[in-house]
C-alpha atoms as a PDB file:
ATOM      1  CA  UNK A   1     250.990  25.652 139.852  1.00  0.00           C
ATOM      2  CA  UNK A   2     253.522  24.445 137.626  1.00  0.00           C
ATOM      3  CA  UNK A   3     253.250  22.499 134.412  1.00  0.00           C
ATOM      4  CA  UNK A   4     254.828  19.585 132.646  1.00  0.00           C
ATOM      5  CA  UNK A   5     255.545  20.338 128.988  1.00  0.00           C
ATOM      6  CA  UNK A   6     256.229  18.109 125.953  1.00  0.00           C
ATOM      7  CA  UNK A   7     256.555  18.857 122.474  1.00  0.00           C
ATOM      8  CA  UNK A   8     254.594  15.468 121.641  1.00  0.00           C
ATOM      9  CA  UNK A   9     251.980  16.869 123.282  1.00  0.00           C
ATOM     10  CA  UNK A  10     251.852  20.737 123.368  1.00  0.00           C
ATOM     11  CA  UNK A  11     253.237  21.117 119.495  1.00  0.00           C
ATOM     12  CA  UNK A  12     249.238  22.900 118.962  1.00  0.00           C
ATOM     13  CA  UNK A  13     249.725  25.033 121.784  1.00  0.00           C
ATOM     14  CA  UNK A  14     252.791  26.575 121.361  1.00  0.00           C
ATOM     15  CA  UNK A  15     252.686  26.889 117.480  1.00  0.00           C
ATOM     16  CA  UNK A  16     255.267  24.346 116.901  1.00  0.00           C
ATOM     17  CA  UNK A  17     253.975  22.814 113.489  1.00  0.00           C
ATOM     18  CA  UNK A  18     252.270  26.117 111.867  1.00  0.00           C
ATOM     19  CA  UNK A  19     253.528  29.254 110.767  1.00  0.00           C
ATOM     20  CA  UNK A  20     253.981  32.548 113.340  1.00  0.00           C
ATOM     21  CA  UNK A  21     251.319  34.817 111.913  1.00  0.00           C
ATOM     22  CA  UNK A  22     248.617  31.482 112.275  1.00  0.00           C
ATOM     23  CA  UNK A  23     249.445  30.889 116.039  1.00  0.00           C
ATOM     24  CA  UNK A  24     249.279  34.317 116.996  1.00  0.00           C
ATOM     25  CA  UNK A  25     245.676  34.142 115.489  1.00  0.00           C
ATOM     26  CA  UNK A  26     244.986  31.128 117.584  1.00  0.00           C
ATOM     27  CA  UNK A  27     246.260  32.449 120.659  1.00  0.00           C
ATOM     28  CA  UNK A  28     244.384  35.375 120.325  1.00  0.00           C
ATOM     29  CA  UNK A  29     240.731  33.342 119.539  1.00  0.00           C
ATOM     30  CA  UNK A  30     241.626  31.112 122.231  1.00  0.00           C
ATOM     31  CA  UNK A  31     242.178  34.885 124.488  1.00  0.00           C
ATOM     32  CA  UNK A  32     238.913  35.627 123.586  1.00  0.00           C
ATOM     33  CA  UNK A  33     237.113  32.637 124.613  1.00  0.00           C
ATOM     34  CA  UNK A  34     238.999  32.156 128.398  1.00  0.00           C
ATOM     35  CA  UNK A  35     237.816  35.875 128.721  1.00  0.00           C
ATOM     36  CA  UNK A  36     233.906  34.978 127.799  1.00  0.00           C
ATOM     37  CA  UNK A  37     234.383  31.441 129.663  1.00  0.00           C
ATOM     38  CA  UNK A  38     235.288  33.542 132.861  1.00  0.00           C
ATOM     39  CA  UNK A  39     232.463  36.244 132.336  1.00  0.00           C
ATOM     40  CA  UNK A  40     230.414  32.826 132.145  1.00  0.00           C
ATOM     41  CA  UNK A  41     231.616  31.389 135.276  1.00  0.00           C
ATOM     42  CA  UNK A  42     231.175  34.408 137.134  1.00  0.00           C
ATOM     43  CA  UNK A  43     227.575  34.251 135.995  1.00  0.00           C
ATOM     44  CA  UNK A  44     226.935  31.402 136.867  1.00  0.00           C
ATOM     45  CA  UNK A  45     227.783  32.467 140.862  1.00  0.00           C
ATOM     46  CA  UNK A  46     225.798  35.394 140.243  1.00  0.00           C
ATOM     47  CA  UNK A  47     222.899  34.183 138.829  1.00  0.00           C
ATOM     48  CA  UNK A  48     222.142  31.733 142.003  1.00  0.00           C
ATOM     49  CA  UNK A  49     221.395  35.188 143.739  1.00  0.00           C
ATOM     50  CA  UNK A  50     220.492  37.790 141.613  1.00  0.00           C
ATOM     51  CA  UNK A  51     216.593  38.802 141.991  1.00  0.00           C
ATOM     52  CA  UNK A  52     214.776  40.892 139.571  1.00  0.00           C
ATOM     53  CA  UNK A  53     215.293  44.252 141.398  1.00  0.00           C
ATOM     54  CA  UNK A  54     218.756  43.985 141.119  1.00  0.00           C
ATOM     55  CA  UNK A  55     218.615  42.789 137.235  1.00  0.00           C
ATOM     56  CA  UNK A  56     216.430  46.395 136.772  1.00  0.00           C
ATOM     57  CA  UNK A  57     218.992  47.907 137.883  1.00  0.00           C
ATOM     58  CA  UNK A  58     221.890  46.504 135.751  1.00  0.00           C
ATOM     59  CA  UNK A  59     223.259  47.334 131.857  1.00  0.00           C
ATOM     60  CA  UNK A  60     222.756  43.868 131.104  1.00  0.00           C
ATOM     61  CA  UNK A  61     219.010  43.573 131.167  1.00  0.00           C
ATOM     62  CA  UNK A  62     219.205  45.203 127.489  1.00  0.00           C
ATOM     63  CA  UNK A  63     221.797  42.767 126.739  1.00  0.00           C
ATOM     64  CA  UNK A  64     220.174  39.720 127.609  1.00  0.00           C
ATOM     65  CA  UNK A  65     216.990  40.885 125.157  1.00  0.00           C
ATOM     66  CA  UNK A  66     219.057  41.967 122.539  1.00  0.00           C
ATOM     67  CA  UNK A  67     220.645  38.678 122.412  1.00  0.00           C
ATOM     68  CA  UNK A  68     217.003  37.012 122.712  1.00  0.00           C
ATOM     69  CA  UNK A  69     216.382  39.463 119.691  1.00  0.00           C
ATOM     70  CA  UNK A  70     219.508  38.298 118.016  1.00  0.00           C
ATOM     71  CA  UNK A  71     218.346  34.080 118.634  1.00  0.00           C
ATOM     72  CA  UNK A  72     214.923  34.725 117.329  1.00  0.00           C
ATOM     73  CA  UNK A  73     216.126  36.611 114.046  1.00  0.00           C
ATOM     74  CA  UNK A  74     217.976  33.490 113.368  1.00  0.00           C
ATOM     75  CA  UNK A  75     221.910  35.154 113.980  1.00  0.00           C
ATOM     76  CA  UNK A  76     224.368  35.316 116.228  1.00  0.00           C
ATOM     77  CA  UNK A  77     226.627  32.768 117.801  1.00  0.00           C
ATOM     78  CA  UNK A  78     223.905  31.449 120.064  1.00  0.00           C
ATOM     79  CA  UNK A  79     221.292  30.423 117.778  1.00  0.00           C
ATOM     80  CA  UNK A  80     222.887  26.912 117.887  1.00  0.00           C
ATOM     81  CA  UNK A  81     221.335  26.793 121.333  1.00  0.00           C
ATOM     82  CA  UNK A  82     217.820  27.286 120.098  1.00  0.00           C
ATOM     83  CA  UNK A  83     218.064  24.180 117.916  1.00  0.00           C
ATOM     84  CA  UNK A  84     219.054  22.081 120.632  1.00  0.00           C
ATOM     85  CA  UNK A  85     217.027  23.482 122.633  1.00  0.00           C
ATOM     86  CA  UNK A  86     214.292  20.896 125.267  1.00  0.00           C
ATOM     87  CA  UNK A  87     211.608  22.157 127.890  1.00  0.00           C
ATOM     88  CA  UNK A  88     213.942  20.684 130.372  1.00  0.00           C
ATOM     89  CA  UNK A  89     215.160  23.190 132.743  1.00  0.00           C
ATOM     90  CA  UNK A  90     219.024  22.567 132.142  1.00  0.00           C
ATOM     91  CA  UNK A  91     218.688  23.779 128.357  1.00  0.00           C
ATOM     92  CA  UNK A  92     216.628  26.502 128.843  1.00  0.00           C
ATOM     93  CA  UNK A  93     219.171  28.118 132.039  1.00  0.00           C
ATOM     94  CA  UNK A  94     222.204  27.729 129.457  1.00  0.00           C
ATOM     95  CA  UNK A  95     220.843  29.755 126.818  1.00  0.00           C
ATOM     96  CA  UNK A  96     219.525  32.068 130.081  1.00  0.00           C
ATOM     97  CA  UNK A  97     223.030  32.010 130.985  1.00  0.00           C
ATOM     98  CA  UNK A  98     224.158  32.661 127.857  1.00  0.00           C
ATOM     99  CA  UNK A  99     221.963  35.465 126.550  1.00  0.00           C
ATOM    100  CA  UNK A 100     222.889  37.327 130.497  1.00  0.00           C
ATOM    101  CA  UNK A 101     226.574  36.955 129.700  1.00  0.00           C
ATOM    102  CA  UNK A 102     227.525  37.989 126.070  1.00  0.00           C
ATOM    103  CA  UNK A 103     227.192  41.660 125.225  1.00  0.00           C
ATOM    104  CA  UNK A 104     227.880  43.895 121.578  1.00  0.00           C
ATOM    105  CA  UNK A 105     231.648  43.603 122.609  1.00  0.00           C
ATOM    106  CA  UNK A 106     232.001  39.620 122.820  1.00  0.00           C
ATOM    107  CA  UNK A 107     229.697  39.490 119.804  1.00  0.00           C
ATOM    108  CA  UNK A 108     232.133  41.433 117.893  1.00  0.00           C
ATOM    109  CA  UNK A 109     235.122  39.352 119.000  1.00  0.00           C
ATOM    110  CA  UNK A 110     233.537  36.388 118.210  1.00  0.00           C
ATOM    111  CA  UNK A 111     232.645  37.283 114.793  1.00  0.00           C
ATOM    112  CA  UNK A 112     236.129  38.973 114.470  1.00  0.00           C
ATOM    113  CA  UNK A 113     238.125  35.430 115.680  1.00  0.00           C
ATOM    114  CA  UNK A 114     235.760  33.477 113.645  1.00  0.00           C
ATOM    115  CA  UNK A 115     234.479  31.780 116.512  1.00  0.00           C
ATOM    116  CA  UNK A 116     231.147  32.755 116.138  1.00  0.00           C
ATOM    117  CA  UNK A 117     229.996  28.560 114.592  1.00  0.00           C
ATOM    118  CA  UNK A 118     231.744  26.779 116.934  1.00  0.00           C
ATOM    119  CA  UNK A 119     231.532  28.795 120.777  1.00  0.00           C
ATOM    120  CA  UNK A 120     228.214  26.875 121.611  1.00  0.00           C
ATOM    121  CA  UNK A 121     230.302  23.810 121.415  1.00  0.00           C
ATOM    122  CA  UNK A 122     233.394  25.335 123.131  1.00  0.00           C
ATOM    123  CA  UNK A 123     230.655  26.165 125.733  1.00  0.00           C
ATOM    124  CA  UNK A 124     229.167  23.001 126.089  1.00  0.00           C
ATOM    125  CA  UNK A 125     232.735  21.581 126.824  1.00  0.00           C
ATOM    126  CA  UNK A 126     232.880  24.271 130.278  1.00  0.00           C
ATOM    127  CA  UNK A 127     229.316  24.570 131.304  1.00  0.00           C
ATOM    128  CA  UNK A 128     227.321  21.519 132.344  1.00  0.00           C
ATOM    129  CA  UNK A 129     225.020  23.095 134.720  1.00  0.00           C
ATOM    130  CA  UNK A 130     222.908  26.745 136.095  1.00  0.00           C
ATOM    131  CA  UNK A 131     221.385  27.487 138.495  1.00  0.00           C
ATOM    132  CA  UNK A 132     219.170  30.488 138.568  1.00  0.00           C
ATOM    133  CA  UNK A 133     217.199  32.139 141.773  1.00  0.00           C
ATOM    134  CA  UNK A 134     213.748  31.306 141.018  1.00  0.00           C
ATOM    135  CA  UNK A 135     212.169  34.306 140.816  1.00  0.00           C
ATOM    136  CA  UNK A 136     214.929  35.804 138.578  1.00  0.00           C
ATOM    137  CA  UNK A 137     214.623  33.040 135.712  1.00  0.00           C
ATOM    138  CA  UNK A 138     210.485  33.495 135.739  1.00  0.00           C
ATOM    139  CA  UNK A 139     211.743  37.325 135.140  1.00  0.00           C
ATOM    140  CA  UNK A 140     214.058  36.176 132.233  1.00  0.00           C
ATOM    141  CA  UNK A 141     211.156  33.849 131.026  1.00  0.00           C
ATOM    142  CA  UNK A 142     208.667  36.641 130.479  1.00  0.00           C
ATOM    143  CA  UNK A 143     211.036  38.844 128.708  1.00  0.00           C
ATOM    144  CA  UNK A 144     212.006  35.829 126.574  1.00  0.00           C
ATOM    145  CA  UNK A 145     208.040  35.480 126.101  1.00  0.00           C
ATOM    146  CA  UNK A 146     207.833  39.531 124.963  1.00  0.00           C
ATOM    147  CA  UNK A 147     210.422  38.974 122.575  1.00  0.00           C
ATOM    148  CA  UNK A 148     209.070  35.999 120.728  1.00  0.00           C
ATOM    149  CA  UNK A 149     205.606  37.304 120.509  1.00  0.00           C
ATOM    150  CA  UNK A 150     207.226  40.516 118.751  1.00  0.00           C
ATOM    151  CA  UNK A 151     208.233  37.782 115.695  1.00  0.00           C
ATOM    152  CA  UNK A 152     206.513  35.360 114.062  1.00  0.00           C
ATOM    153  CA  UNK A 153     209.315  32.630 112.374  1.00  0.00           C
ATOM    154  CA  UNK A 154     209.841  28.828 113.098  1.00  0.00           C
ATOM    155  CA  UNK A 155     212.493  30.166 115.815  1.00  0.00           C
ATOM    156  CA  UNK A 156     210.566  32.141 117.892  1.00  0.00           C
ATOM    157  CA  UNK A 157     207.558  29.523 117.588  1.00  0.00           C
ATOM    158  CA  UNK A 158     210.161  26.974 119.003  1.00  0.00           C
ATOM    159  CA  UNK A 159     211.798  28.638 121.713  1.00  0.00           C
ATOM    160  CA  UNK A 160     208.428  30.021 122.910  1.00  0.00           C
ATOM    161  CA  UNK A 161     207.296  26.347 123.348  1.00  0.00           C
ATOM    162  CA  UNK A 162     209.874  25.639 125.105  1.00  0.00           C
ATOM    163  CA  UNK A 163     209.593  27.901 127.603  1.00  0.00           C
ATOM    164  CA  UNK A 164     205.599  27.764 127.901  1.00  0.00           C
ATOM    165  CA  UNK A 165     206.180  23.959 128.039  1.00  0.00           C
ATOM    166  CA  UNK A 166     208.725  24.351 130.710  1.00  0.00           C
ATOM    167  CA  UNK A 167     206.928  26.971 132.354  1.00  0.00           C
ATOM    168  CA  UNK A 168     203.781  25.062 132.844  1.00  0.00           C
ATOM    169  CA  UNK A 169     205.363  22.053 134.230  1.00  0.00           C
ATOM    170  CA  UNK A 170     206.850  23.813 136.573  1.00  0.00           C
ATOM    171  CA  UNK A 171     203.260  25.872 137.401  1.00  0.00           C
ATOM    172  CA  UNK A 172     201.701  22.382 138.045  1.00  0.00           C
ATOM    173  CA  UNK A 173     204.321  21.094 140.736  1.00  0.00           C
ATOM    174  CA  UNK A 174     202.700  24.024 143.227  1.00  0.00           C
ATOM    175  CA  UNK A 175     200.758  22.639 145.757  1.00  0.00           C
ATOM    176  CA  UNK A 176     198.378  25.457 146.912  1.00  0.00           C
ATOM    177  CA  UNK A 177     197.118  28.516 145.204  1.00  0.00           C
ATOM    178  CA  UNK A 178     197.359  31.753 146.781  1.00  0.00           C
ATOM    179  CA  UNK A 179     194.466  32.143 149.461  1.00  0.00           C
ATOM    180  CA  UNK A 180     192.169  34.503 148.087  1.00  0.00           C
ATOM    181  CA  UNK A 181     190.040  35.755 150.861  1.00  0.00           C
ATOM    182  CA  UNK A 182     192.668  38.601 151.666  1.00  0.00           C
ATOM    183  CA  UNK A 183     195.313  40.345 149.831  1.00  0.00           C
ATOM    184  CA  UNK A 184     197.734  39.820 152.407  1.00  0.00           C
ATOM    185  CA  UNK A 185     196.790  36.161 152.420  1.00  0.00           C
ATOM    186  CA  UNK A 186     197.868  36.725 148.595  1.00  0.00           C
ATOM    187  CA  UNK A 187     200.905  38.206 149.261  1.00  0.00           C
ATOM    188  CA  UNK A 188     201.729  35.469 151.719  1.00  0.00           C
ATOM    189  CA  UNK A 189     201.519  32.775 149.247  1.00  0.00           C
ATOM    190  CA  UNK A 190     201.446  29.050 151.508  1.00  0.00           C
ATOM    191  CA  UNK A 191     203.247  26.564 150.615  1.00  0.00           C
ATOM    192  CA  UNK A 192     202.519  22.816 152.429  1.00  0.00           C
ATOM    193  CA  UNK A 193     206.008  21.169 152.605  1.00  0.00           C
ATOM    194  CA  UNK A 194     205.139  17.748 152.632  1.00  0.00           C
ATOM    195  CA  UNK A 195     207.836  14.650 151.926  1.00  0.00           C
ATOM    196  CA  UNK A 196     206.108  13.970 148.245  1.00  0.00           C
ATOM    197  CA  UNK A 197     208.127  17.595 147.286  1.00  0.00           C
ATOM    198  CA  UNK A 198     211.316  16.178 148.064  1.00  0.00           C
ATOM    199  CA  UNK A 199     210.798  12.329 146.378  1.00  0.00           C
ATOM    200  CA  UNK A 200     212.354  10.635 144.647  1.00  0.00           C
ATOM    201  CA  UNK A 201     215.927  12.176 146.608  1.00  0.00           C
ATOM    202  CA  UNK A 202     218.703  12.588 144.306  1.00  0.00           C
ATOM    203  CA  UNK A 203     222.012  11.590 145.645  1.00  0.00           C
ATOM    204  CA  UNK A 204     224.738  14.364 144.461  1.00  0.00           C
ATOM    205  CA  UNK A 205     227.773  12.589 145.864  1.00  0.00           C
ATOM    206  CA  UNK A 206     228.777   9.376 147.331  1.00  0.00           C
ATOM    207  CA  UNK A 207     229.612  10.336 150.404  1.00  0.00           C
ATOM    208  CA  UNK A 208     230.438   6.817 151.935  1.00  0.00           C
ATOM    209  CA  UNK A 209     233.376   6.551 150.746  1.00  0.00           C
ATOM    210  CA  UNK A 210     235.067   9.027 152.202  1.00  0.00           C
ATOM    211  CA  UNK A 211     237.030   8.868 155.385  1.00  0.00           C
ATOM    212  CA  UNK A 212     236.447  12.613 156.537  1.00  0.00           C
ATOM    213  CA  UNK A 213     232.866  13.587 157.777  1.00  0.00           C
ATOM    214  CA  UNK A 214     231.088  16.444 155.839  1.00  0.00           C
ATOM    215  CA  UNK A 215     230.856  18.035 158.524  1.00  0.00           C
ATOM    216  CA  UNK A 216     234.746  18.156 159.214  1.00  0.00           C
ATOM    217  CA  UNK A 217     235.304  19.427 155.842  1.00  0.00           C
ATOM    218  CA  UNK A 218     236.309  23.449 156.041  1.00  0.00           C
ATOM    219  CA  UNK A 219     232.991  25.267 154.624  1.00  0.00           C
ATOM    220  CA  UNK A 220     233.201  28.852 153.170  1.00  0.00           C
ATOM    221  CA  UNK A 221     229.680  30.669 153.025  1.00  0.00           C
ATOM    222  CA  UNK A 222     229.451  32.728 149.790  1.00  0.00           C
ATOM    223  CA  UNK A 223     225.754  33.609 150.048  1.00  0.00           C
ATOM    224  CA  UNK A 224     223.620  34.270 153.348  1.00  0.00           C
ATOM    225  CA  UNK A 225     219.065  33.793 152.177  1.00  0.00           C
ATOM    226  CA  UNK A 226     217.348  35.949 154.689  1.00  0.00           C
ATOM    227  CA  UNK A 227     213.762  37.565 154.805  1.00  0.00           C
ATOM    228  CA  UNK A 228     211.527  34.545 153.975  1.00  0.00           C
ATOM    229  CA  UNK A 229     207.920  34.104 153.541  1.00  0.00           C
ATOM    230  CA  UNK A 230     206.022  34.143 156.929  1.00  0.00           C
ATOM    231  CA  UNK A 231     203.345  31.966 155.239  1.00  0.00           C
ATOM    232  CA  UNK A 232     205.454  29.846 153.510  1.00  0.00           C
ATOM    233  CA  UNK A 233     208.000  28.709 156.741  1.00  0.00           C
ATOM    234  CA  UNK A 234     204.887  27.989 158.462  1.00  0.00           C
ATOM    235  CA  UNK A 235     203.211  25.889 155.703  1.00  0.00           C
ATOM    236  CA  UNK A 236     206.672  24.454 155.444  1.00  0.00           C
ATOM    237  CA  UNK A 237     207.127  23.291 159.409  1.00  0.00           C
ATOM    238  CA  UNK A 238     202.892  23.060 159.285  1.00  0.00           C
ATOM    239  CA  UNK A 239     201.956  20.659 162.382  1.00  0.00           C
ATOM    240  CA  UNK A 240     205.802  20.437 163.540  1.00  0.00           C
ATOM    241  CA  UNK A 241     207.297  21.550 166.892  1.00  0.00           C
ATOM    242  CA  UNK A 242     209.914  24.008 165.105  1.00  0.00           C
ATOM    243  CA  UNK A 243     207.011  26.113 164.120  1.00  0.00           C
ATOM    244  CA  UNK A 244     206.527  26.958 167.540  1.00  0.00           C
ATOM    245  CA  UNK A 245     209.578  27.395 169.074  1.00  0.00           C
ATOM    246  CA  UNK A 246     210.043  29.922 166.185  1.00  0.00           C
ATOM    247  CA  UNK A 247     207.324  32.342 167.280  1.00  0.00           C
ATOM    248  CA  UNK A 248     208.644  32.208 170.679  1.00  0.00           C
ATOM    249  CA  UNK A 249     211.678  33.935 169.470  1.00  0.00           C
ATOM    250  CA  UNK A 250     212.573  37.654 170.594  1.00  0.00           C
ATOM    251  CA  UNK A 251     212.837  38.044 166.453  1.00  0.00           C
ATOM    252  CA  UNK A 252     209.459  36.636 165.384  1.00  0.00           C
ATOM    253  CA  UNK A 253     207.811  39.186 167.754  1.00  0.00           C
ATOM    254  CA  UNK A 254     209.706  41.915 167.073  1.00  0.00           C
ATOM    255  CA  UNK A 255     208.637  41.268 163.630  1.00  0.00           C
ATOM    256  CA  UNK A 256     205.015  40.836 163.790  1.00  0.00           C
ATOM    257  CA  UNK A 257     205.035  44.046 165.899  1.00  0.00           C
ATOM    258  CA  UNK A 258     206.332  45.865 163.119  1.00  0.00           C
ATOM    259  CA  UNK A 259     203.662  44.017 160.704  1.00  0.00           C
ATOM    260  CA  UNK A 260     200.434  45.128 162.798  1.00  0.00           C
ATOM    261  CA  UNK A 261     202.097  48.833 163.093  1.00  0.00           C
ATOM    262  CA  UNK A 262     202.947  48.919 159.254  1.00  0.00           C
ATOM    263  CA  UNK A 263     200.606  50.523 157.083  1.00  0.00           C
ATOM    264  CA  UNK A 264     201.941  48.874 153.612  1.00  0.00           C
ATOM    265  CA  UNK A 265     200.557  45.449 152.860  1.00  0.00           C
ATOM    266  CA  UNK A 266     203.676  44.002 151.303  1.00  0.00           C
ATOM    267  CA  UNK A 267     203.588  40.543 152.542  1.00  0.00           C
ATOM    268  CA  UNK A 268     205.422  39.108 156.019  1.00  0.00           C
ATOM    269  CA  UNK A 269     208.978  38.554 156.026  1.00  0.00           C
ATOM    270  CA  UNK A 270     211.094  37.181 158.515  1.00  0.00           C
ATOM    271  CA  UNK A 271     214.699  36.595 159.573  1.00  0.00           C
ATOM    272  CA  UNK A 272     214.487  33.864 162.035  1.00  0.00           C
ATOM    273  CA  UNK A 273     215.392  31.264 159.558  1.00  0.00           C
ATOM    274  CA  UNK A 274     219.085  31.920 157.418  1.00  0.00           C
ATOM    275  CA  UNK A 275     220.030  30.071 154.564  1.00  0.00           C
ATOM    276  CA  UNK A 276     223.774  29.554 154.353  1.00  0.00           C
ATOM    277  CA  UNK A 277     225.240  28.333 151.283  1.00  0.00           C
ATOM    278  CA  UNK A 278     228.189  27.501 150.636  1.00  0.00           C
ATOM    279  CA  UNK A 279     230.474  27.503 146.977  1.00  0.00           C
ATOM    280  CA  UNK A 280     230.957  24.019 146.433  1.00  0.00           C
ATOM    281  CA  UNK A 281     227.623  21.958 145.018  1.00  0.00           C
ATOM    282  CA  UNK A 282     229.455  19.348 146.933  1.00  0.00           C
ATOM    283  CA  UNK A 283     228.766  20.853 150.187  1.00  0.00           C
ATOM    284  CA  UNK A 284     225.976  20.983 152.391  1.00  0.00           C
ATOM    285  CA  UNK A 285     223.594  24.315 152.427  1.00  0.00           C
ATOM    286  CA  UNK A 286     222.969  24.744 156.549  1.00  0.00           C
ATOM    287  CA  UNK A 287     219.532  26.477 157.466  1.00  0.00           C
ATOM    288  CA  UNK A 288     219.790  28.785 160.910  1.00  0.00           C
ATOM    289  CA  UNK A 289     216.313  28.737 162.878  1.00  0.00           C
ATOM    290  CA  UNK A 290     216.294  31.109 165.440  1.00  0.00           C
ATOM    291  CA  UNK A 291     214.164  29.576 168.634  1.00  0.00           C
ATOM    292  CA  UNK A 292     213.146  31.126 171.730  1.00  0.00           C
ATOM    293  CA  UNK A 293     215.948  30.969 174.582  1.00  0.00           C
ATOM    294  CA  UNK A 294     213.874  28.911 176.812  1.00  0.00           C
ATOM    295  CA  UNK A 295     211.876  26.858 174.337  1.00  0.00           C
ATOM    296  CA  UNK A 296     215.547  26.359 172.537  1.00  0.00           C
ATOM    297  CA  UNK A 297     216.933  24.822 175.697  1.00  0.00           C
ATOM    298  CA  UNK A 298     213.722  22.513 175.952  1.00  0.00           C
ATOM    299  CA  UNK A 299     214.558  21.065 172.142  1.00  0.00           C
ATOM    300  CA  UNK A 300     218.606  20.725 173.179  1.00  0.00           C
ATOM    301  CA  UNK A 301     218.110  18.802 175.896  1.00  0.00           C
ATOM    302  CA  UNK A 302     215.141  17.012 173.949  1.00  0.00           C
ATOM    303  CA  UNK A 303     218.140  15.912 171.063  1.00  0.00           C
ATOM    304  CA  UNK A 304     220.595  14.668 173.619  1.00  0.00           C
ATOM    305  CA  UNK A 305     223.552  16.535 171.984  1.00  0.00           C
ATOM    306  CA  UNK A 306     226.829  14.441 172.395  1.00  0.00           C
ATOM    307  CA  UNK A 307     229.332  17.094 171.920  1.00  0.00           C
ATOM    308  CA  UNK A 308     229.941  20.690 172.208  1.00  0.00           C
ATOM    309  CA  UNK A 309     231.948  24.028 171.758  1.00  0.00           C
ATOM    310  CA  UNK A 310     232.173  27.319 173.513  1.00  0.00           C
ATOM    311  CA  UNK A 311     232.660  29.672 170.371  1.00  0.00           C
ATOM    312  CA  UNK A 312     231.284  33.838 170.900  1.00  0.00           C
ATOM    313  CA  UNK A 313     229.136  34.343 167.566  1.00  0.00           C
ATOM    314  CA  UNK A 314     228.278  37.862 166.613  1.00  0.00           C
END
């Protein structure tokens, strides 16, 4: 990629209209942040997968609470987060973000470029939105919870709100309890699936403008889902069709077989539905059911399929 310069309008860039010794300062502040904005960035990728046994196993679980330590003592180049801080989901997974991201090192570099006032703001101007796997932020939640119980100041107090606030909210959009006449009925948490979850539908692009079809659009998976609830695909396709043809599947018996010949009660997992998701936020995510061969033919020649391939998938 090449670029077009000008003096009009790169004279701040290249140290044009200040002396040596004050753009080499800039350059290297302005160093410091790409290398925390791509640390960010790559966070943000990783964070849409990471669960909490993998965050036990990482350095940067004592990272992330020493920077909630560092926000609730009122210091640190994040606190400016806390004051703008909502229960709204988006605020809360920035400073999430955030906290996961900057370590002792980028603290230090910060404070060392004088950066330290203004990198919330430089932040703001890269990051709009995070993602975080679900059961990973309610892990980053709690531990945000232990630290602000440990200190009793107007900051704490505030971003414990938020969080309970948030957190509560979010406990009251679940539509059925756990079941609690067994513990594997626990452990297999249903979920009904009904159309109310998904209103009102937020468009995320304007797709009718465009003169190539989605589905014509090269798509590059990045993450593969697999090992699902049992309870909560059935709850999900409760009453339809799908639900059947899944447990006619060579998979979903193999499966149970192993379930009634396991002695650990763990809770049912199963493979014969994928989740493929792809980069872009633009994109479509594609969900793989895996059908018996028989009952699958039955539901193809059910949809009238217009076109087709012969591709060998592994």
């Amino acid at each position: 990629m090449s670029f077009q310069y000008s003096v009009t309008k790169d004279a701040s860039l290249f140290g044009l209209n200040v002396e040596l010794d004050v753009h080499l300062l800039r350059l290297e502040a302005a160093k410091t942040f790409t290398q925390i904005r791509r640390d960010v960035e790559r966070n943000i990728t990783t964070l849409k997968t990471l669960t909490p046994n993998s965050f036990g196993k990482r350095r940067s679980k004592d990272s992330f609470k020493d920077n909630v330590e560092l926000v609730v003592n009122e210091s640190g180049a994040l606190m400016p987060l806390v004051e703008k801080l909502g229960s709204d989901e988006p605020s809360i997974n920035i400073l999430i973000l955030a906290c996961f991201t900057l370590c002792k090192t980028t603290h230090a570099n910060l404070e060392k470029h004088n950066l330290t006032n203004v990198f919330v703001e430089f932040l703001a101007c890269v990051v709009n939105d995070c993602t975080i796997f679900p059961s990973m932020r309610e892990k980053f939640i709690e531990l945000i919870k232990d630290v602000c119980r440990k200190k009793n100041n107007i900051t704490s107090g505030k971003l414990l709100g938020a969080v309970d606030s948030e957190g509560g909210s979010r406990k009251r959009r679940r539509l059925n309890p756990p079941s609690p006449h067994s513990r594997a009925e626990q452990d297999e948490e249903s979920l009904v699936f009904g159309p109310e979850v998904l209103s009102p539908l937020e468009v995320e692009i304007e797709t009718g403008h465009s003169s190539v079809p989605p589905n014509h659009v090269p798509k590059e998976v990045v993450f593969q889902f697999t090992a699902a609830r049992v309870g909560r695909l059935e709850g999900m396709l409760k009453g339809s069709p799908l639900i059947q043809a899944v447990k006619t599947s060579n998979q979903w018996r193999w499966e149970r077989s192993r379930d009634m010949s396991s002695t650990q009660n763990s809770g049912q997992r199963t493979d014969t539905i994928v989740a493929l998701i792809p980069e872009s936020s633009l994109q479509d995510i594609s969900f793989l059911l895996k059908v018996g061969h028989r009952t699958g033919w039955k539901i193809v020649e059910f949809l009238e399929f217009e076109s087709s391939v012969t591709q060998v998938i592994s």
